[in-house]
C-alpha atoms as a PDB file:
ATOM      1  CA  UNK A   1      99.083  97.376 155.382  1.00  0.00           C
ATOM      2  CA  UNK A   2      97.514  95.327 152.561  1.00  0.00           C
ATOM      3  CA  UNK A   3      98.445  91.591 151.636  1.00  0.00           C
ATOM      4  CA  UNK A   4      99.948  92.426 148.418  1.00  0.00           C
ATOM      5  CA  UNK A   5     102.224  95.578 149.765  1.00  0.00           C
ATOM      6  CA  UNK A   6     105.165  92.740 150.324  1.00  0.00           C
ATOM      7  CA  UNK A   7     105.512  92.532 146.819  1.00  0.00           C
ATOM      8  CA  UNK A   8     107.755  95.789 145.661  1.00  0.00           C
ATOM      9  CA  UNK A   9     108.878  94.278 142.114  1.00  0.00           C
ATOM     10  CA  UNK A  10     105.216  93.750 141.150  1.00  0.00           C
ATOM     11  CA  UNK A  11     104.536  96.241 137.783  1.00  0.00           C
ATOM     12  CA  UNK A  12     102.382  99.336 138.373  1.00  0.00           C
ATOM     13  CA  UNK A  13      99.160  99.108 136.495  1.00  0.00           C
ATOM     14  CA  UNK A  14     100.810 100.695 132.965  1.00  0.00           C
ATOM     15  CA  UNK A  15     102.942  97.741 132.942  1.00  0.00           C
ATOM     16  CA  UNK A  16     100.204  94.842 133.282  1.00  0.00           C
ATOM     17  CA  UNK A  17      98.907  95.780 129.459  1.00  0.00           C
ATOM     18  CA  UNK A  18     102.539  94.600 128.211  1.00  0.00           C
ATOM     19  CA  UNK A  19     103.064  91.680 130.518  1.00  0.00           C
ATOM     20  CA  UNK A  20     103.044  88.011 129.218  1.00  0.00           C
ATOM     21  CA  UNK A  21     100.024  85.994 129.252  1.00  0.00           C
ATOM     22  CA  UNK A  22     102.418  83.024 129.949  1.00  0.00           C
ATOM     23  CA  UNK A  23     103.785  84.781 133.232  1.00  0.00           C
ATOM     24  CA  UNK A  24     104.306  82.205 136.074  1.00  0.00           C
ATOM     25  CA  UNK A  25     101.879  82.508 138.290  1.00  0.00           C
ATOM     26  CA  UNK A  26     101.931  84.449 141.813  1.00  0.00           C
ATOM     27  CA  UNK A  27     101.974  81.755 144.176  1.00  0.00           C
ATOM     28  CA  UNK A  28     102.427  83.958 147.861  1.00  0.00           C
ATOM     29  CA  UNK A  29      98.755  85.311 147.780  1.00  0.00           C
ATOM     30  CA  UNK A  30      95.996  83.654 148.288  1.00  0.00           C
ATOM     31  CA  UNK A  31      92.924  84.434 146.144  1.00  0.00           C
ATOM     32  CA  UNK A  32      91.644  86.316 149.020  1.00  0.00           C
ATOM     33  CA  UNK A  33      94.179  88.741 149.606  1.00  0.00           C
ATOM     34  CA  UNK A  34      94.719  89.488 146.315  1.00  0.00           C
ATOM     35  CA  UNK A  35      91.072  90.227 146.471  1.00  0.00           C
ATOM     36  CA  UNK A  36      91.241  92.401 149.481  1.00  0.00           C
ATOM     37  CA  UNK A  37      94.570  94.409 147.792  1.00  0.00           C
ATOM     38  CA  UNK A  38      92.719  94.620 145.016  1.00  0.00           C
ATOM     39  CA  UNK A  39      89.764  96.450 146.563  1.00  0.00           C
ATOM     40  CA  UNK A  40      91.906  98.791 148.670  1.00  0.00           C
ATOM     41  CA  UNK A  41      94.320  99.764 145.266  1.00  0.00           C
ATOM     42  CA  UNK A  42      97.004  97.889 145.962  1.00  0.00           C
ATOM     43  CA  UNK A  43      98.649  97.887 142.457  1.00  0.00           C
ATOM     44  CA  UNK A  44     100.995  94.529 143.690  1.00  0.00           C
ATOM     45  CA  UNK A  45      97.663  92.921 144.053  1.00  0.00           C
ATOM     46  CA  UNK A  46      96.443  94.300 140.177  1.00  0.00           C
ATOM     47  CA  UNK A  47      99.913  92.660 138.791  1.00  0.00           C
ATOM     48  CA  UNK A  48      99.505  89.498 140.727  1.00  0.00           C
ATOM     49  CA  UNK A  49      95.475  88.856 139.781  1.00  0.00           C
ATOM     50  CA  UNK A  50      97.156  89.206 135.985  1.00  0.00           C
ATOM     51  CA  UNK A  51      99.829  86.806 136.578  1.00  0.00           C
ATOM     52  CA  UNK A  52      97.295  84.069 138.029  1.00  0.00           C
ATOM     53  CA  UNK A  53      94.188  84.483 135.576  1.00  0.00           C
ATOM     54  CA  UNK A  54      95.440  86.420 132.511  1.00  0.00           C
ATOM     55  CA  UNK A  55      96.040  82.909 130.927  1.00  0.00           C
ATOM     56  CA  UNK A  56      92.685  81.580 131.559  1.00  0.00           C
ATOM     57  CA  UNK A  57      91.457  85.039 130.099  1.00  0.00           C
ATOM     58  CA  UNK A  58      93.291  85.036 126.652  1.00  0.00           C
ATOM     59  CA  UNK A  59      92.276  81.071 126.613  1.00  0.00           C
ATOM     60  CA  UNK A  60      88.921  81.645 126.882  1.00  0.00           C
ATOM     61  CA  UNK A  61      88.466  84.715 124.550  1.00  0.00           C
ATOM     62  CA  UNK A  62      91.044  82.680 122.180  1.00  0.00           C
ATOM     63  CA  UNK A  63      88.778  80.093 122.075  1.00  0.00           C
ATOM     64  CA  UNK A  64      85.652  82.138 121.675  1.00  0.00           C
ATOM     65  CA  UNK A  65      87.055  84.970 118.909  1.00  0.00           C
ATOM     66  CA  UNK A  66      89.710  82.367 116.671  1.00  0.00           C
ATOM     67  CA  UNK A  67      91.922  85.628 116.882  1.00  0.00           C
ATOM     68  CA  UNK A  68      95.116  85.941 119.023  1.00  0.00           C
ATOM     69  CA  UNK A  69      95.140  89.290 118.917  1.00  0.00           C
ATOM     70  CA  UNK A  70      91.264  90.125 119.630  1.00  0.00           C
ATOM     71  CA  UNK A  71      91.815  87.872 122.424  1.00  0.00           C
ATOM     72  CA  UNK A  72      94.985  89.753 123.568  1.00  0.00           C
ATOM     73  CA  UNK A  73      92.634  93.002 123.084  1.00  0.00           C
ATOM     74  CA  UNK A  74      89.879  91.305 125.572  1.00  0.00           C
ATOM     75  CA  UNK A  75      92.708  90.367 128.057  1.00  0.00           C
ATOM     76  CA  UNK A  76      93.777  93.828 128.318  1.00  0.00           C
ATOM     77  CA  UNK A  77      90.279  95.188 128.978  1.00  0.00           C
ATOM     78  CA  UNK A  78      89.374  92.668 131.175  1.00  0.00           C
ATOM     79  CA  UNK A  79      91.820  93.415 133.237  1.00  0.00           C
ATOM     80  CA  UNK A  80      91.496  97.421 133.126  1.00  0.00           C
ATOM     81  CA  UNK A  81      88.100  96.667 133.849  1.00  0.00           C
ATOM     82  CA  UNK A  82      88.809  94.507 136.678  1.00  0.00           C
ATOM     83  CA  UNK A  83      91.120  97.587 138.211  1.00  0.00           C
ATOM     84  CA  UNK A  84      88.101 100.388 137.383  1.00  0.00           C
ATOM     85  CA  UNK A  85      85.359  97.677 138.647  1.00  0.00           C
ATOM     86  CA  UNK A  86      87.588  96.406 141.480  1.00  0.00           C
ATOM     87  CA  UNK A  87      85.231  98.143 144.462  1.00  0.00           C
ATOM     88  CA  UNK A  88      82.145  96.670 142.715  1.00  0.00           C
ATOM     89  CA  UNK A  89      83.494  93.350 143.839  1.00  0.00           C
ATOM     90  CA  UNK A  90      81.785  91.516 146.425  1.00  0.00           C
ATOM     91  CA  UNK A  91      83.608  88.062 147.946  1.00  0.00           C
ATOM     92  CA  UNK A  92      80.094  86.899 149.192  1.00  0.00           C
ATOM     93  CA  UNK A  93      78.821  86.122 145.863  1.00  0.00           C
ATOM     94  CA  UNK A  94      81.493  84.655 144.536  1.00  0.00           C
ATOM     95  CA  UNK A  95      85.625  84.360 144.867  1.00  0.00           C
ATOM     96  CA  UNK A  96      87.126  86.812 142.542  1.00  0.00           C
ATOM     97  CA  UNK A  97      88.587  84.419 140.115  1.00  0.00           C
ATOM     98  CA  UNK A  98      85.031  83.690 139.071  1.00  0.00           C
ATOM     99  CA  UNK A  99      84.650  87.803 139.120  1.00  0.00           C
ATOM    100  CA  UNK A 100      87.030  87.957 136.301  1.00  0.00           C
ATOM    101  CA  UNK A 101      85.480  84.931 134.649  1.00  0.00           C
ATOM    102  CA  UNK A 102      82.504  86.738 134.522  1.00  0.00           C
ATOM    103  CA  UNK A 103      84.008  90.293 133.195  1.00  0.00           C
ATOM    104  CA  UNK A 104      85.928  87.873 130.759  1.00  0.00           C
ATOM    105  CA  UNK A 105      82.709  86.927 129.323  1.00  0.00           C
ATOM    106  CA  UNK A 106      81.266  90.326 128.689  1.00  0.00           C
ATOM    107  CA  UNK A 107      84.412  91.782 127.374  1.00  0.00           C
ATOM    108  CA  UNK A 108      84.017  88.602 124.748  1.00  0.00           C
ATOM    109  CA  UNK A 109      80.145  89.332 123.869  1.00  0.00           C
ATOM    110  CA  UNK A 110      80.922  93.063 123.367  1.00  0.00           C
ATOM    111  CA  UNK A 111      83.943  91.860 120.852  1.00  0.00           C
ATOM    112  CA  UNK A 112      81.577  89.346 119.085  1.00  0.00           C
ATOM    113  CA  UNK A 113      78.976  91.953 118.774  1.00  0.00           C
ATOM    114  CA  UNK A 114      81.694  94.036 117.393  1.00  0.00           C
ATOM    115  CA  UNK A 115      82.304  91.959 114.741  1.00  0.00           C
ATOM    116  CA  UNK A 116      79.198  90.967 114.115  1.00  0.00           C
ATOM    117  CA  UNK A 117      78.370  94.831 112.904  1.00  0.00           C
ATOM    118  CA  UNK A 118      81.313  94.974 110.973  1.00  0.00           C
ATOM    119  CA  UNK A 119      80.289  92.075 108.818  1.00  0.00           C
ATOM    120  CA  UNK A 120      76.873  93.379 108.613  1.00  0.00           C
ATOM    121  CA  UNK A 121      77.650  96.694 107.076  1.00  0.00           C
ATOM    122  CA  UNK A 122      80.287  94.800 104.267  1.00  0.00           C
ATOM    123  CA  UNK A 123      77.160  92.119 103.809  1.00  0.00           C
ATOM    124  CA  UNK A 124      75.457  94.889 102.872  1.00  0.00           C
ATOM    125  CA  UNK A 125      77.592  97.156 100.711  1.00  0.00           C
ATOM    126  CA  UNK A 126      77.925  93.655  99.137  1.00  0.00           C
ATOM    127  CA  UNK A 127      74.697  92.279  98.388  1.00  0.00           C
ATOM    128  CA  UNK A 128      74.141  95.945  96.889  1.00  0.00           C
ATOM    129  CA  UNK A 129      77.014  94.818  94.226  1.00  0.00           C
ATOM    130  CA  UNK A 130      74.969  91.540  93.226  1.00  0.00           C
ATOM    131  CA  UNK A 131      71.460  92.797  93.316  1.00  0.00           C
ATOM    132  CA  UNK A 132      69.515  95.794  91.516  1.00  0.00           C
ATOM    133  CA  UNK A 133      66.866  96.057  94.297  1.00  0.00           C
ATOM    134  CA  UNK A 134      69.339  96.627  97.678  1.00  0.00           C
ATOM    135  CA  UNK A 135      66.693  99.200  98.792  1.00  0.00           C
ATOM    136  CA  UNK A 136      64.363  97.555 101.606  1.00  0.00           C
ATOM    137  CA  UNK A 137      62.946 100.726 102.942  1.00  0.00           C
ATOM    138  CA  UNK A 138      63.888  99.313 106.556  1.00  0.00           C
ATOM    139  CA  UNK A 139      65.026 102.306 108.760  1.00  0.00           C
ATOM    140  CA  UNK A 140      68.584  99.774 109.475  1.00  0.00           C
ATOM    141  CA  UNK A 141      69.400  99.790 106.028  1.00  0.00           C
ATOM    142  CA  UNK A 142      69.069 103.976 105.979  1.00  0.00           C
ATOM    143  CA  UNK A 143      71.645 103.834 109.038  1.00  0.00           C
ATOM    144  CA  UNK A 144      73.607 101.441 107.433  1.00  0.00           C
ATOM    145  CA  UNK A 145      74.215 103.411 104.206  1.00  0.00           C
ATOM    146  CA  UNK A 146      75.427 106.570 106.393  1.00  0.00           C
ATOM    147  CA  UNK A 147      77.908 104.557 108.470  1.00  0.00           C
ATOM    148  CA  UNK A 148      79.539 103.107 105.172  1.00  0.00           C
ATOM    149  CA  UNK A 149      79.371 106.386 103.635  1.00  0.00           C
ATOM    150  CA  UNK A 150      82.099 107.767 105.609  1.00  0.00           C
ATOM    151  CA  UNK A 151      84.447 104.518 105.242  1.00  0.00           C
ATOM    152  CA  UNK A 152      83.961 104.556 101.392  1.00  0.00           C
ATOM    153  CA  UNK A 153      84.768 107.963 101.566  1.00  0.00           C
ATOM    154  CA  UNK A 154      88.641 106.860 102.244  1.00  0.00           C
ATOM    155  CA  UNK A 155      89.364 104.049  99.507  1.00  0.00           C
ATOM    156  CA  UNK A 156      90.924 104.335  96.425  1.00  0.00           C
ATOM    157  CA  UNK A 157      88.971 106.363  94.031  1.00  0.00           C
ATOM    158  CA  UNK A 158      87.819 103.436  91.527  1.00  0.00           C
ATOM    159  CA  UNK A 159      86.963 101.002  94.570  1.00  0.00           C
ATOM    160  CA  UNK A 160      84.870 103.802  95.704  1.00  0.00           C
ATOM    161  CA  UNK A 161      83.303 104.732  92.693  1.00  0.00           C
ATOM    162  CA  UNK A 162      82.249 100.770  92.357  1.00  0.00           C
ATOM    163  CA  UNK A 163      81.373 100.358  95.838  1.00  0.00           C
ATOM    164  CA  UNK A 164      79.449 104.103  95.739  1.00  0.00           C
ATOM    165  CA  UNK A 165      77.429 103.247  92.209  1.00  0.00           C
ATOM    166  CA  UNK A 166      76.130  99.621  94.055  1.00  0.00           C
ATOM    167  CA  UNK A 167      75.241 100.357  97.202  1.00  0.00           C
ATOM    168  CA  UNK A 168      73.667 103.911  96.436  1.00  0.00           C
ATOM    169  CA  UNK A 169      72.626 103.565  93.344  1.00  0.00           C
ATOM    170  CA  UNK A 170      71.366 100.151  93.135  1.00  0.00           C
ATOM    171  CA  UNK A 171      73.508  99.293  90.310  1.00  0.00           C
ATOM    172  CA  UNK A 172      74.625  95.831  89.204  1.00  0.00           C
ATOM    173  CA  UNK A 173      78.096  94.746  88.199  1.00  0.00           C
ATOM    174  CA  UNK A 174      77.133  94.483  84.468  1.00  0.00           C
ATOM    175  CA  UNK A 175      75.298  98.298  84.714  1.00  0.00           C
ATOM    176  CA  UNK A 176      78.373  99.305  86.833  1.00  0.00           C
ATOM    177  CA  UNK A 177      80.622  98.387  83.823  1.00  0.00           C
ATOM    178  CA  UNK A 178      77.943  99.741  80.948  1.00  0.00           C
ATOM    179  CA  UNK A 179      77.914 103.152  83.266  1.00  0.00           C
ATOM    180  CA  UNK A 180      82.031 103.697  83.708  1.00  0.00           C
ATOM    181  CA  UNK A 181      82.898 101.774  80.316  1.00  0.00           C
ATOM    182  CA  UNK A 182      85.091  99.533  82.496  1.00  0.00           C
ATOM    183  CA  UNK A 183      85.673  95.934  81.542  1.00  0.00           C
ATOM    184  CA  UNK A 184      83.350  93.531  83.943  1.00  0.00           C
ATOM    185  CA  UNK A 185      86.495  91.938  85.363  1.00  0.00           C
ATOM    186  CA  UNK A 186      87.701  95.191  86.300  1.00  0.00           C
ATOM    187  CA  UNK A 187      84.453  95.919  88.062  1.00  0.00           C
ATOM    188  CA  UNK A 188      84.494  93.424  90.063  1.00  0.00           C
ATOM    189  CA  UNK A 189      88.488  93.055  91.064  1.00  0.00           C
ATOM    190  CA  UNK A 190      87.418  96.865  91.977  1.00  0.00           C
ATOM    191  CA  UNK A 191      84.868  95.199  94.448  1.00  0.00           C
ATOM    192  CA  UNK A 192      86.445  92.528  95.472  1.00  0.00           C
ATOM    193  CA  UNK A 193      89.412  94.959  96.870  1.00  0.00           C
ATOM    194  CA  UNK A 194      87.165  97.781  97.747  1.00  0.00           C
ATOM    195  CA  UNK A 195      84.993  95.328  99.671  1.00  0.00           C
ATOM    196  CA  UNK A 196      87.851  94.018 101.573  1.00  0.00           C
ATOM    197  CA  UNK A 197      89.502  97.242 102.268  1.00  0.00           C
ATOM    198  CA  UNK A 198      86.069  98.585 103.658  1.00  0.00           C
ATOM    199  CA  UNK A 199      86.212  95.557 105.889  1.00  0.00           C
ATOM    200  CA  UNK A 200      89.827  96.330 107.028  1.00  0.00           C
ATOM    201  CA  UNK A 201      88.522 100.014 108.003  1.00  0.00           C
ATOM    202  CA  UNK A 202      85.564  99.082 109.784  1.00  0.00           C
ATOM    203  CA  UNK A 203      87.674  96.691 111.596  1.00  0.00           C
ATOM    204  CA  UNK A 204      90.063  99.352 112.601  1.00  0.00           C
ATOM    205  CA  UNK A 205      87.679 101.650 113.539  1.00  0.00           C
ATOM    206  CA  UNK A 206      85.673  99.318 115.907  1.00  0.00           C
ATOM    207  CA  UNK A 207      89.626  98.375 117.615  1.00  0.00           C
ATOM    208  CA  UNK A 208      89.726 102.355 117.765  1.00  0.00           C
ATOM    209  CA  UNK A 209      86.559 103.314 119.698  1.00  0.00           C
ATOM    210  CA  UNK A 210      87.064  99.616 122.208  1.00  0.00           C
ATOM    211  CA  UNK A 211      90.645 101.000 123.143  1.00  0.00           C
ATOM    212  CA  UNK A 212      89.012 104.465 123.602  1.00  0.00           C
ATOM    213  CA  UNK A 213      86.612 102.904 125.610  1.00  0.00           C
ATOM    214  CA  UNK A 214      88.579 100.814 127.457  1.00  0.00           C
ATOM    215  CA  UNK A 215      91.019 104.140 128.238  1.00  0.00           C
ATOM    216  CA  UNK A 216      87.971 106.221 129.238  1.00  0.00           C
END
Protein backbone atom coordinates (compact mmCIF):
# COMPACT_ATOMS: atom_id res chain seq x y z
CA UNK A 1 0.00 0.00 0.00
CA UNK A 2 1.25 3.52 -0.83
CA UNK A 3 1.68 6.48 1.76
CA UNK A 4 -0.99 8.52 0.35
CA UNK A 5 -3.78 5.51 0.04
CA UNK A 6 -4.95 6.71 3.81
CA UNK A 7 -6.31 9.63 2.37
CA UNK A 8 -9.92 8.56 0.71
CA UNK A 9 -11.42 12.28 0.55
CA UNK A 10 -8.40 13.44 -1.48
CA UNK A 11 -9.93 14.65 -5.25
CA UNK A 12 -9.16 12.36 -8.21
CA UNK A 13 -6.93 14.06 -10.68
CA UNK A 14 -10.14 15.90 -12.69
CA UNK A 15 -10.76 17.65 -9.55
CA UNK A 16 -7.14 19.17 -8.81
CA UNK A 17 -7.66 21.69 -12.06
CA UNK A 18 -10.68 23.32 -9.99
CA UNK A 19 -9.19 23.22 -6.54
CA UNK A 20 -8.10 26.46 -4.68
CA UNK A 21 -4.70 27.71 -4.85
CA UNK A 22 -5.30 28.89 -1.20
CA UNK A 23 -6.11 25.18 -0.05
CA UNK A 24 -4.58 24.44 3.43
CA UNK A 25 -1.91 22.54 3.08
CA UNK A 26 -1.59 18.55 3.54
CA UNK A 27 0.24 18.28 6.61
CA UNK A 28 0.16 14.00 7.19
CA UNK A 29 2.71 13.33 4.30
CA UNK A 30 5.91 13.97 4.26
CA UNK A 31 7.51 15.27 1.04
CA UNK A 32 8.77 11.87 0.53
CA UNK A 33 5.81 9.90 0.47
CA UNK A 34 3.98 12.07 -1.42
CA UNK A 35 6.84 11.57 -3.75
CA UNK A 36 6.79 7.86 -3.64
CA UNK A 37 2.58 7.94 -4.14
CA UNK A 38 3.17 10.07 -6.65
CA UNK A 39 5.45 7.79 -8.67
CA UNK A 40 3.36 4.66 -8.10
CA UNK A 41 -0.21 6.75 -9.23
CA UNK A 42 -1.51 7.26 -6.19
CA UNK A 43 -4.06 10.04 -7.09
CA UNK A 44 -4.29 11.02 -2.94
CA UNK A 45 -0.67 11.76 -3.39
CA UNK A 46 -1.46 14.05 -6.93
CA UNK A 47 -4.20 16.08 -4.69
CA UNK A 48 -1.93 16.44 -1.75
CA UNK A 49 1.46 17.66 -3.88
CA UNK A 50 -1.36 20.45 -5.16
CA UNK A 51 -2.47 21.37 -1.82
CA UNK A 52 1.28 21.90 -0.52
CA UNK A 53 2.96 23.67 -3.66
CA UNK A 54 0.11 24.93 -5.89
CA UNK A 55 0.51 28.30 -3.96
CA UNK A 56 4.12 28.65 -4.47
CA UNK A 57 3.28 27.77 -8.23
CA UNK A 58 0.59 30.49 -9.01
CA UNK A 59 3.06 32.92 -6.83
CA UNK A 60 5.77 32.43 -8.84
CA UNK A 61 4.15 32.46 -12.37
CA UNK A 62 2.01 35.52 -10.82
CA UNK A 63 4.96 37.21 -10.27
CA UNK A 64 6.66 36.36 -13.51
CA UNK A 65 3.41 36.84 -16.12
CA UNK A 66 1.47 40.14 -14.07
CA UNK A 67 -1.67 37.97 -15.06
CA UNK A 68 -3.83 36.01 -12.53
CA UNK A 69 -5.24 34.09 -14.87
CA UNK A 70 -2.04 33.09 -17.11
CA UNK A 71 -0.69 32.20 -13.86
CA UNK A 72 -3.78 30.09 -12.93
CA UNK A 73 -3.26 28.57 -16.64
CA UNK A 74 0.60 27.66 -15.65
CA UNK A 75 -0.62 26.18 -12.28
CA UNK A 76 -2.86 23.87 -13.97
CA UNK A 77 -0.21 22.60 -16.40
CA UNK A 78 2.30 22.37 -14.03
CA UNK A 79 0.58 20.22 -12.23
CA UNK A 80 -0.81 17.92 -15.21
CA UNK A 81 2.63 17.86 -16.10
CA UNK A 82 3.83 16.88 -12.81
CA UNK A 83 1.10 13.76 -12.95
CA UNK A 84 2.27 12.80 -16.88
CA UNK A 85 6.12 13.47 -15.80
CA UNK A 86 5.66 11.92 -12.34
CA UNK A 87 7.94 8.54 -13.26
CA UNK A 88 10.60 10.88 -14.73
CA UNK A 89 11.17 11.95 -11.18
CA UNK A 90 14.22 11.01 -9.50
CA UNK A 91 14.57 11.84 -5.41
CA UNK A 92 18.44 11.61 -5.81
CA UNK A 93 18.76 14.76 -7.62
CA UNK A 94 16.65 16.65 -5.88
CA UNK A 95 13.35 16.48 -3.36
CA UNK A 96 10.31 16.84 -5.44
CA UNK A 97 9.25 20.19 -4.25
CA UNK A 98 12.24 21.53 -6.13
CA UNK A 99 10.90 19.03 -9.14
CA UNK A 100 7.89 21.14 -9.42
CA UNK A 101 9.91 24.31 -8.98
CA UNK A 102 11.67 23.39 -11.84
CA UNK A 103 8.50 22.28 -14.17
CA UNK A 104 7.06 25.65 -12.73
CA UNK A 105 9.72 27.43 -14.48
CA UNK A 106 9.36 25.92 -17.90
CA UNK A 107 5.65 26.04 -17.92
CA UNK A 108 6.43 30.05 -17.26
CA UNK A 109 9.15 30.39 -20.23
CA UNK A 110 6.80 28.54 -22.64
CA UNK A 111 3.89 31.21 -21.51
CA UNK A 112 6.36 34.18 -21.90
CA UNK A 113 7.42 32.92 -25.21
CA UNK A 114 3.80 32.72 -25.92
CA UNK A 115 3.26 36.07 -25.51
CA UNK A 116 6.11 37.23 -26.76
CA UNK A 117 4.84 35.89 -30.46
CA UNK A 118 1.65 37.29 -30.00
CA UNK A 119 3.00 40.78 -29.63
CA UNK A 120 5.31 40.22 -32.41
CA UNK A 121 2.80 39.45 -35.06
CA UNK A 122 0.40 42.78 -33.80
CA UNK A 123 4.01 44.82 -33.81
CA UNK A 124 4.03 43.94 -37.08
CA UNK A 125 0.58 44.26 -38.62
CA UNK A 126 1.21 47.62 -36.83
CA UNK A 127 4.28 49.10 -37.94
CA UNK A 128 2.77 48.11 -41.51
CA UNK A 129 -0.09 50.86 -40.58
CA UNK A 130 2.66 53.67 -39.89
CA UNK A 131 5.17 52.91 -42.54
CA UNK A 132 5.03 52.59 -46.53
CA UNK A 133 8.09 50.26 -46.69
CA UNK A 134 6.85 47.16 -44.09
CA UNK A 135 8.42 44.78 -46.68
CA UNK A 136 12.00 43.56 -45.34
CA UNK A 137 12.35 40.62 -47.59
CA UNK A 138 13.30 38.56 -44.30
CA UNK A 139 11.83 34.98 -44.66
CA UNK A 140 10.06 35.86 -40.70
CA UNK A 141 8.23 38.59 -42.02
CA UNK A 142 6.80 36.12 -45.10
CA UNK A 143 5.65 33.71 -42.12
CA UNK A 144 4.43 36.39 -40.26
CA UNK A 145 2.06 37.78 -42.92
CA UNK A 146 0.45 34.11 -43.36
CA UNK A 147 -0.17 33.61 -39.64
CA UNK A 148 -2.05 37.08 -39.45
CA UNK A 149 -3.74 36.35 -42.57
CA UNK A 150 -5.98 33.89 -41.10
CA UNK A 151 -6.78 36.09 -37.83
CA UNK A 152 -7.64 39.15 -40.05
CA UNK A 153 -9.66 36.95 -41.89
CA UNK A 154 -12.29 37.00 -38.77
CA UNK A 155 -12.66 40.86 -37.83
CA UNK A 156 -15.11 43.12 -38.77
CA UNK A 157 -15.05 43.86 -42.39
CA UNK A 158 -13.70 47.64 -42.24
CA UNK A 159 -10.98 46.68 -39.48
CA UNK A 160 -9.97 44.13 -41.92
CA UNK A 161 -9.99 46.01 -44.90
CA UNK A 162 -7.59 48.68 -42.89
CA UNK A 163 -5.54 46.16 -41.31
CA UNK A 164 -5.45 44.03 -44.94
CA UNK A 165 -4.53 47.41 -47.18
CA UNK A 166 -1.35 48.13 -44.43
CA UNK A 167 0.14 45.19 -43.82
CA UNK A 168 -0.22 43.70 -47.47
CA UNK A 169 -0.19 46.40 -49.34
CA UNK A 170 2.20 48.64 -47.75
CA UNK A 171 -0.20 51.37 -47.46
CA UNK A 172 -0.10 54.32 -45.06
CA UNK A 173 -2.95 55.70 -43.01
CA UNK A 174 -3.24 58.86 -45.21
CA UNK A 175 -3.15 56.41 -48.67
CA UNK A 176 -5.49 54.05 -46.69
CA UNK A 177 -8.01 56.97 -46.40
CA UNK A 178 -7.22 58.50 -50.18
CA UNK A 179 -7.83 54.60 -51.37
CA UNK A 180 -11.42 53.84 -49.38
CA UNK A 181 -12.48 57.69 -49.31
CA UNK A 182 -12.73 57.25 -45.53
CA UNK A 183 -12.07 60.17 -43.23
CA UNK A 184 -8.33 59.73 -41.58
CA UNK A 185 -9.90 59.49 -38.12
CA UNK A 186 -11.94 56.77 -39.26
CA UNK A 187 -8.89 54.99 -40.57
CA UNK A 188 -7.26 54.88 -37.82
CA UNK A 189 -10.19 54.23 -34.98
CA UNK A 190 -10.53 51.23 -37.70
CA UNK A 191 -6.87 50.30 -36.64
CA UNK A 192 -6.80 51.06 -33.46
CA UNK A 193 -9.86 48.42 -32.88
CA UNK A 194 -8.81 46.07 -35.55
CA UNK A 195 -5.33 46.05 -34.03
CA UNK A 196 -6.61 45.26 -30.68
CA UNK A 197 -9.10 42.73 -31.68
CA UNK A 198 -6.27 40.88 -33.70
CA UNK A 199 -4.43 40.91 -30.41
CA UNK A 200 -7.46 39.47 -28.49
CA UNK A 201 -7.53 36.50 -31.21
CA UNK A 202 -4.04 35.70 -31.21
CA UNK A 203 -4.28 35.64 -27.55
CA UNK A 204 -7.07 33.19 -27.63
CA UNK A 205 -5.67 31.11 -29.99
CA UNK A 206 -2.23 30.66 -28.23
CA UNK A 207 -4.66 29.78 -24.66
CA UNK A 208 -6.32 27.27 -27.27
CA UNK A 209 -3.38 25.21 -28.61
CA UNK A 210 -1.48 25.41 -24.54
CA UNK A 211 -4.80 23.77 -23.15
CA UNK A 212 -4.67 21.35 -26.15
CA UNK A 213 -1.33 20.73 -25.32
CA UNK A 214 -1.55 20.47 -21.92
CA UNK A 215 -4.73 17.80 -22.55
CA UNK A 216 -2.65 15.81 -25.07
Amino acid sequence: MTPCRAAPADPPPYAVATTSPWAPAEESFADEEIARGLVAGEDACLAAAYRRWSGLVFTLARRSLGDDGEAEDVTQQVFLGVWRGRHGYRPERGPIGAWIVGITRRRIADALTARSRRGDLVTAAGSALGSGDARTGQPEDALDRVLVRHELAGLPAAQRRVLCLAFYEDLTQPQIAARTGWPLGTVKSHARRGLHRLRSRLEQQTQAEEHAYANA
